[in-house]
N, C-alpha and C. Protein backbone atom coordinates (compact mmCIF):
# COMPACT_ATOMS: atom_id res chain seq x y z
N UNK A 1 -28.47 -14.09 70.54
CA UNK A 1 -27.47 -14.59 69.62
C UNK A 1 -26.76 -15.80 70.23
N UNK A 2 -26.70 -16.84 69.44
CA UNK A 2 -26.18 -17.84 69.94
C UNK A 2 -24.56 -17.86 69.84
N UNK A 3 -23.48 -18.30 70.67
CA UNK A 3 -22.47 -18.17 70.78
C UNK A 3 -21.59 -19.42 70.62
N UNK A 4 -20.81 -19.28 69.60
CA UNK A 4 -20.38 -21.04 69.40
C UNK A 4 -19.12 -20.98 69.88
N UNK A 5 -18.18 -21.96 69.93
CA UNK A 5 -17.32 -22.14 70.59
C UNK A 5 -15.95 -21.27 69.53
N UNK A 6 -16.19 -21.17 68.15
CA UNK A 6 -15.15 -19.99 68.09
C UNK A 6 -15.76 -19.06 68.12
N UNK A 7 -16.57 -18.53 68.07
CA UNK A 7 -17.20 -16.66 68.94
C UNK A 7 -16.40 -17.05 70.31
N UNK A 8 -16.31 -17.57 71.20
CA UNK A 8 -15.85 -17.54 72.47
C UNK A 8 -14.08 -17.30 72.60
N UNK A 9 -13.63 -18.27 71.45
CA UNK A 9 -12.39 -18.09 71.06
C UNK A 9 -11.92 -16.42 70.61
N UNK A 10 -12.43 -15.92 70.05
CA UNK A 10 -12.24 -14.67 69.16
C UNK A 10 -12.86 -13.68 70.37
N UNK A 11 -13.59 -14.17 71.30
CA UNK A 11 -13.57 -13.13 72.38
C UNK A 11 -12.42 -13.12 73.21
N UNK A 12 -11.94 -14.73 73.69
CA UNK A 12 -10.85 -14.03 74.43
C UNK A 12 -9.31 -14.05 73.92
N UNK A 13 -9.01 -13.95 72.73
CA UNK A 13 -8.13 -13.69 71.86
C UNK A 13 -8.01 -11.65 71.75
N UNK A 14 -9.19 -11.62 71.92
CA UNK A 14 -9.95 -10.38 71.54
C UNK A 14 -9.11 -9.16 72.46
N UNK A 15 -9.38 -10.25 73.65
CA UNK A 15 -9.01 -9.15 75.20
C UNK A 15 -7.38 -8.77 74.92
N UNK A 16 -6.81 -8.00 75.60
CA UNK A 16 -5.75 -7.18 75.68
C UNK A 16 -4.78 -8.08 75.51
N UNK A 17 -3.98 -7.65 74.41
CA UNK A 17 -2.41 -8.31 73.95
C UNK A 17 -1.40 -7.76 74.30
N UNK A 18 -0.36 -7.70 75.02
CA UNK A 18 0.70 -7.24 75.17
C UNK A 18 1.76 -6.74 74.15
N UNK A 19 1.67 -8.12 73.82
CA UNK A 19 2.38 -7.93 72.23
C UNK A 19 2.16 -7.41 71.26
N UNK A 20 0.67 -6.96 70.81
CA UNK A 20 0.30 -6.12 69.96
C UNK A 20 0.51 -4.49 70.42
N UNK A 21 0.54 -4.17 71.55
CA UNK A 21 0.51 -3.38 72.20
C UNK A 21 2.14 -2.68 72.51
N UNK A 22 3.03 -3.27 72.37
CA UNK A 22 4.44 -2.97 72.29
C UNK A 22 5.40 -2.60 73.51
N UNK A 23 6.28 -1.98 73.55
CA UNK A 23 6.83 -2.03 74.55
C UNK A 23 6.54 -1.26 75.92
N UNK A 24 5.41 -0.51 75.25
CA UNK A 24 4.94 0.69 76.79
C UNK A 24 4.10 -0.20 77.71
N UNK A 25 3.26 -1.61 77.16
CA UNK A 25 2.87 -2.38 78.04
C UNK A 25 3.36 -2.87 79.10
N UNK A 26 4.56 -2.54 78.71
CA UNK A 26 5.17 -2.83 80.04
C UNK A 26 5.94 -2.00 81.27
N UNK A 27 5.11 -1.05 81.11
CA UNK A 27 5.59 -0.10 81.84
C UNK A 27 4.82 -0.62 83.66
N UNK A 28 5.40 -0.75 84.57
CA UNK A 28 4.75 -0.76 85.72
C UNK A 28 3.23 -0.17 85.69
N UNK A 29 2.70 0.96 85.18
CA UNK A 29 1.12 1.22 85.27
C UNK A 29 0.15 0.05 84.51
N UNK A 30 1.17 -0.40 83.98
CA UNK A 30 -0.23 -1.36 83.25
C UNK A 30 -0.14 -2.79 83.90
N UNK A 31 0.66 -3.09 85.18
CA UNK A 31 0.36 -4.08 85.95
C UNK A 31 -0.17 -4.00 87.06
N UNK A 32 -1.64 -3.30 86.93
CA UNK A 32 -2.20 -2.43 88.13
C UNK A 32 -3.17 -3.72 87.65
N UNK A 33 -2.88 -4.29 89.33
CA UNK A 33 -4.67 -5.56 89.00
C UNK A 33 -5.79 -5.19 89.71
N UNK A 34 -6.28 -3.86 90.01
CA UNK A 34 -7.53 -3.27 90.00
C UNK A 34 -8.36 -4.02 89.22
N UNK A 35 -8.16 -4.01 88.11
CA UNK A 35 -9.44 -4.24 86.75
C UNK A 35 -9.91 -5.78 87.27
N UNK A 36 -8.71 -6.59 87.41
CA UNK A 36 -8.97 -8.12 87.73
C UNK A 36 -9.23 -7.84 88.56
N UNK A 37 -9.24 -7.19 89.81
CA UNK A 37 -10.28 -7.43 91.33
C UNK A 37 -11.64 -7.31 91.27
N UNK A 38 -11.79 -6.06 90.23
CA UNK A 38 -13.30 -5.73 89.77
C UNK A 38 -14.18 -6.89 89.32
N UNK A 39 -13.46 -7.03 87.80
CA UNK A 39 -14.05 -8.25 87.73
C UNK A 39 -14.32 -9.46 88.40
N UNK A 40 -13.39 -9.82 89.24
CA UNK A 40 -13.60 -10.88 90.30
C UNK A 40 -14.58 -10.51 91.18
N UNK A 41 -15.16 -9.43 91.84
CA UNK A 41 -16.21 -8.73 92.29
C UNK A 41 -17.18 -9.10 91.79
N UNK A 42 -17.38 -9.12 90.80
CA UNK A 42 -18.48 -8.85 90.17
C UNK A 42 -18.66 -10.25 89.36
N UNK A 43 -18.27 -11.34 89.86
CA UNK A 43 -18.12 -12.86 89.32
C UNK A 43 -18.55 -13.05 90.83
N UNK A 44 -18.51 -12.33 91.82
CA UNK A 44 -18.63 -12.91 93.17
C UNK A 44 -17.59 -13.46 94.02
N UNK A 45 -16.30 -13.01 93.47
CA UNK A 45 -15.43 -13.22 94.78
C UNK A 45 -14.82 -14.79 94.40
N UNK A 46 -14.95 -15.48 93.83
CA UNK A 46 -14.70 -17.01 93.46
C UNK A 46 -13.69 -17.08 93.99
N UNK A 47 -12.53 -16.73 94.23
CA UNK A 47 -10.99 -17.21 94.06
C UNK A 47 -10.79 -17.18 95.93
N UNK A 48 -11.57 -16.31 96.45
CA UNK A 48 -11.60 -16.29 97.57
C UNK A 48 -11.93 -17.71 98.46
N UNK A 49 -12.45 -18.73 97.67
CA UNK A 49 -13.07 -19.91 98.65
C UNK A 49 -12.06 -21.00 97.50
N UNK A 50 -10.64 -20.62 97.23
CA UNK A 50 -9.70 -21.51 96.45
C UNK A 50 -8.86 -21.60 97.37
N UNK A 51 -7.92 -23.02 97.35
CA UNK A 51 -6.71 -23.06 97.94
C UNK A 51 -5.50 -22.83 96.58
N UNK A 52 -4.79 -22.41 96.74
CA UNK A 52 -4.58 -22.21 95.31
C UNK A 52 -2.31 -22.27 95.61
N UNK A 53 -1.91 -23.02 94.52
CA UNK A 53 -0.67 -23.49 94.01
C UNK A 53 0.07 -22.13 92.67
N UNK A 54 0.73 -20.79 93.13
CA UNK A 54 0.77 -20.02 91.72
C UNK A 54 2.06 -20.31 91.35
N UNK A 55 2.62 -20.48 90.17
CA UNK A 55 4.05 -20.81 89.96
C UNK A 55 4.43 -19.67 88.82
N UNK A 56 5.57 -19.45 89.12
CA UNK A 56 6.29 -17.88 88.91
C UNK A 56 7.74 -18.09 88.61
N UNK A 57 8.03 -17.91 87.66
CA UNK A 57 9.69 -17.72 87.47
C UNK A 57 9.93 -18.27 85.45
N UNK A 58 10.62 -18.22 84.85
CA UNK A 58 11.14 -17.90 83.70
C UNK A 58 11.05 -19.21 82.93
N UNK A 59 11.49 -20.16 84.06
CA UNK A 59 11.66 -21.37 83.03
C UNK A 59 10.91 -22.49 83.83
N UNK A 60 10.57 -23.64 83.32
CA UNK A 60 9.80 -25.11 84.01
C UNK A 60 8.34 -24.39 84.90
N UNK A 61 7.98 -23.77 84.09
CA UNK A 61 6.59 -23.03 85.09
C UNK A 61 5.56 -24.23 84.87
N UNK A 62 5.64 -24.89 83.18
CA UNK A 62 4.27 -25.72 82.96
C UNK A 62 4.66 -27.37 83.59
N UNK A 63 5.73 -27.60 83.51
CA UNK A 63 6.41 -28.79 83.50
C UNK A 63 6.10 -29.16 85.56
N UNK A 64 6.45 -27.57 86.22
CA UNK A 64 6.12 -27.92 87.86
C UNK A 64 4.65 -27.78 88.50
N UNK A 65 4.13 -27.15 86.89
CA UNK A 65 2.18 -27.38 87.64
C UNK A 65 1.78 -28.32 86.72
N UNK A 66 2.26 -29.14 86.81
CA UNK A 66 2.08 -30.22 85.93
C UNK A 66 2.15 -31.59 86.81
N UNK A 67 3.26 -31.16 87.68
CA UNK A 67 3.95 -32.12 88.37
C UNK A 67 3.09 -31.90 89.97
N UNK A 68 2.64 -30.72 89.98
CA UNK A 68 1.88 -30.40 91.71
C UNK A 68 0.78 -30.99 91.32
N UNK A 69 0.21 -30.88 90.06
CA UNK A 69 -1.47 -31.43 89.90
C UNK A 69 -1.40 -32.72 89.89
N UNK A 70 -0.50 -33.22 89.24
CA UNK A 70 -0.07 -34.95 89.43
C UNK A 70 -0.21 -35.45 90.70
N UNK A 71 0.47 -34.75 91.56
CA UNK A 71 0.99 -35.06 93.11
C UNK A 71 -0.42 -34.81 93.88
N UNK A 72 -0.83 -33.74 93.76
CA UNK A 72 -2.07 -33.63 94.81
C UNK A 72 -3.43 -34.81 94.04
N UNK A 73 -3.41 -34.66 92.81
CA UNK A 73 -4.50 -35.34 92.65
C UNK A 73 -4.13 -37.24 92.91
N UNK A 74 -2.93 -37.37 92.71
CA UNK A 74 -2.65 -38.94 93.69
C UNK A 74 -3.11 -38.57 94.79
N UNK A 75 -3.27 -37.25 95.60
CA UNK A 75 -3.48 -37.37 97.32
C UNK A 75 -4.83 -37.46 97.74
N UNK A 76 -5.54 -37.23 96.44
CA UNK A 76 -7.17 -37.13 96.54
C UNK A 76 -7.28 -36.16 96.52
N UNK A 77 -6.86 -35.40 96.33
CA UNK A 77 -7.15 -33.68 96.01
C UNK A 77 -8.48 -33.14 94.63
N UNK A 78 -9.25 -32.36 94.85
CA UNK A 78 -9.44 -32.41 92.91
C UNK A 78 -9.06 -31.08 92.82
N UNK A 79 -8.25 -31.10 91.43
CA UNK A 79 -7.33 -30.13 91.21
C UNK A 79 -8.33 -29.24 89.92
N UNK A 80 -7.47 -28.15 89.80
CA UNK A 80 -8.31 -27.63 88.45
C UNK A 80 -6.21 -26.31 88.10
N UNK A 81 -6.49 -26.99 87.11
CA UNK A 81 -4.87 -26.28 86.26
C UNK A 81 -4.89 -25.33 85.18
N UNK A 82 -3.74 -24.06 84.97
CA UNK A 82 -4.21 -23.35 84.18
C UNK A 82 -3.10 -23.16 83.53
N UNK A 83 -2.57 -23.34 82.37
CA UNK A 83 -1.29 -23.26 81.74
C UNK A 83 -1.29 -22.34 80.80
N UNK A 84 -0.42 -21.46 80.40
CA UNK A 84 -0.49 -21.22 78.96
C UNK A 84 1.25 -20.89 78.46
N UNK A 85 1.38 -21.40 77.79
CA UNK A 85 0.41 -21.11 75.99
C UNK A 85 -0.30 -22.54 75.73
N UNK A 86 -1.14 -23.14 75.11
CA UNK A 86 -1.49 -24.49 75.06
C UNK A 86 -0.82 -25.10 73.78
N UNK A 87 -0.57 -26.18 73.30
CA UNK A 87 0.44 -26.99 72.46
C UNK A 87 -0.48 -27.24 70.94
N UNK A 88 -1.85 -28.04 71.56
CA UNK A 88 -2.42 -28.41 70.36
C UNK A 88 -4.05 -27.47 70.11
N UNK A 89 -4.60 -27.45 71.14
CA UNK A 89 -6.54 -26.68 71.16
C UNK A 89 -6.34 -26.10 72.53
N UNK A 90 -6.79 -24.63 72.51
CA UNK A 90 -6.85 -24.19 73.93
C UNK A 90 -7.48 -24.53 74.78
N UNK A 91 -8.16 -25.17 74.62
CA UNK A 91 -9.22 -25.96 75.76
C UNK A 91 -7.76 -26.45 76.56
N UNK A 92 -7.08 -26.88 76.65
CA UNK A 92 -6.00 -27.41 77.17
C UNK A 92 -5.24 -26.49 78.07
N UNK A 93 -5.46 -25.66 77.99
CA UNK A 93 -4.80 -24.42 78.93
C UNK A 93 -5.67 -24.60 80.50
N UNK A 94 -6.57 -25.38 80.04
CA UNK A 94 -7.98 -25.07 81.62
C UNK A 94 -8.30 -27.06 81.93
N UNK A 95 -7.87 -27.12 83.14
CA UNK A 95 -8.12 -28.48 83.21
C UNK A 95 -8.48 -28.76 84.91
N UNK A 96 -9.57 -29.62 84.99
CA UNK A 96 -10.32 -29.88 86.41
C UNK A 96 -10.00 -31.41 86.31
N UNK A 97 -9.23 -31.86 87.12
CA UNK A 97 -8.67 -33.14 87.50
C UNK A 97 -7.94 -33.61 86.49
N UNK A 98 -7.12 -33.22 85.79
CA UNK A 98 -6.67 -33.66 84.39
C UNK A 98 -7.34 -33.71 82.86
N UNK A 99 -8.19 -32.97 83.37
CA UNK A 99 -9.25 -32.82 81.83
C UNK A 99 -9.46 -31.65 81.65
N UNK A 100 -9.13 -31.49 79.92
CA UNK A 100 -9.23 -30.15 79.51
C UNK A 100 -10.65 -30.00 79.53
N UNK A 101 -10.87 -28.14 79.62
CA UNK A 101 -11.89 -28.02 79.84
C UNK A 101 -13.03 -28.39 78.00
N UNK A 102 -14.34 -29.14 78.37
CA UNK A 102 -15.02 -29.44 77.30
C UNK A 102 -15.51 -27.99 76.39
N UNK A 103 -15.57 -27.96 75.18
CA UNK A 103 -15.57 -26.84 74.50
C UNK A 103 -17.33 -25.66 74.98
N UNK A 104 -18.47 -27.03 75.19
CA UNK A 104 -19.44 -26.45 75.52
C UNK A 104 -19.37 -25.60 76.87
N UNK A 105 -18.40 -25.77 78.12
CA UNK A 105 -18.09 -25.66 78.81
C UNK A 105 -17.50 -24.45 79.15
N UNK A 106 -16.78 -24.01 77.95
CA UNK A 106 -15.95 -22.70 77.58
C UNK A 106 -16.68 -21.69 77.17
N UNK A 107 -17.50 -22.03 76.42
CA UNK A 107 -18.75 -21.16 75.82
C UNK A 107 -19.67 -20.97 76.62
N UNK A 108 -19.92 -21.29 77.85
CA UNK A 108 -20.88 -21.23 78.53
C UNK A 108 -20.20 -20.10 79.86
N UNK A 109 -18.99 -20.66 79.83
CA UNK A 109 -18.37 -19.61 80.83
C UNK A 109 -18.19 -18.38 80.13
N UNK A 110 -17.92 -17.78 78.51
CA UNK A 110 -17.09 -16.69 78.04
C UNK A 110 -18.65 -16.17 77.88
N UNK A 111 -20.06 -17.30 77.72
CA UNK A 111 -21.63 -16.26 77.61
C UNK A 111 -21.53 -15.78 78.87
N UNK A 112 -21.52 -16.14 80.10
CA UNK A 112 -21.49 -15.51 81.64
C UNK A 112 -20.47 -14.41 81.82
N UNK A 113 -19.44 -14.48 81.32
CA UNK A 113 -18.00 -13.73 81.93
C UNK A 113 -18.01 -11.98 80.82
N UNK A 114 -18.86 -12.22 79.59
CA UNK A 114 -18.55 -10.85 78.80
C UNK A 114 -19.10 -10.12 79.11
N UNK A 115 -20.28 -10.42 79.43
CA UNK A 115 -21.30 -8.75 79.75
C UNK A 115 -20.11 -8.20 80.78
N UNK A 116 -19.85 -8.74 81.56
CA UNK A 116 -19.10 -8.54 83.14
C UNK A 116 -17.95 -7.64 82.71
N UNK A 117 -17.51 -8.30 81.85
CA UNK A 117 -16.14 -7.51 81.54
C UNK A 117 -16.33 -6.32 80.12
N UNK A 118 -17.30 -6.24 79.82
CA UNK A 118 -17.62 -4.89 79.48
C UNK A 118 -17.98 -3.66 80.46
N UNK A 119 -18.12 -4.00 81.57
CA UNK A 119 -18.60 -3.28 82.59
C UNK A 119 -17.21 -2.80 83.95
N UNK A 120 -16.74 -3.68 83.29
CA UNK A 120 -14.73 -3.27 84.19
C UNK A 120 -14.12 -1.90 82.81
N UNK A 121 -14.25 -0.62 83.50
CA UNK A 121 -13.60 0.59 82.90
C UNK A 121 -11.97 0.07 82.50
N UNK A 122 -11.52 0.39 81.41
CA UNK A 122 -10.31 0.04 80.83
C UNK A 122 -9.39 0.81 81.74
């Protein structure tokens, strides 16, 4: 089956909502990142050979990885950025040197990444 770029959309729209899910989501058990280690396992470990920038706190989160990817990629760095919520097309949430990621690009990662994550126990 061929997979177009909204099948890829509607898959990861698909994955677990918080918000649909209500207020017990937020109970401390459901911020157990087991599931994401698995899967990262089983992608091969990727994040492990990253230098990686995480930004955390309530307010100016997109506005200061906005401003580090600016800064390192003046230093010669090549950066790759992950924002969300995105403003106009989600491709924009995923960007490698200042470029959102290309749509064929997305679809090619969500054909590799689903089998995988059918195989991570809920």
């Amino acid at each position: 089956m061929r997979l177009s770029y909204r099948d890829a959309l509607q898959f990861i729209y698909g994955l677990t909502d918080y918000e649909k899910r209500g207020f017990a989501a937020y109970a401390p058990q459901f911020y157990d990142l087991d599931r994401v280690r698995r899967l990262l396992d089983l992608l091969g470990a990727p994040e492990r050979g990253l230098r990686v920038v995480h930004i955390a706190g309530t307010k100016g989160k997109g506005s200061t990885a906005a401003i580090c990817d600016s800064i390192l990629r003046a230093a010669g760095y090549r950066t790759g950025l992950f924002t969300s919520p995105h403003l106009h097309t989600f491709r924009e949430r995923m960007q490698v040197d200042g470029r959102s990621i290309p749509e064929q690009e997305l679809v090619r990662l969500v054909r590799r990444i689903r089998p995988l994550v059918k195989r991570v126990p809920e």
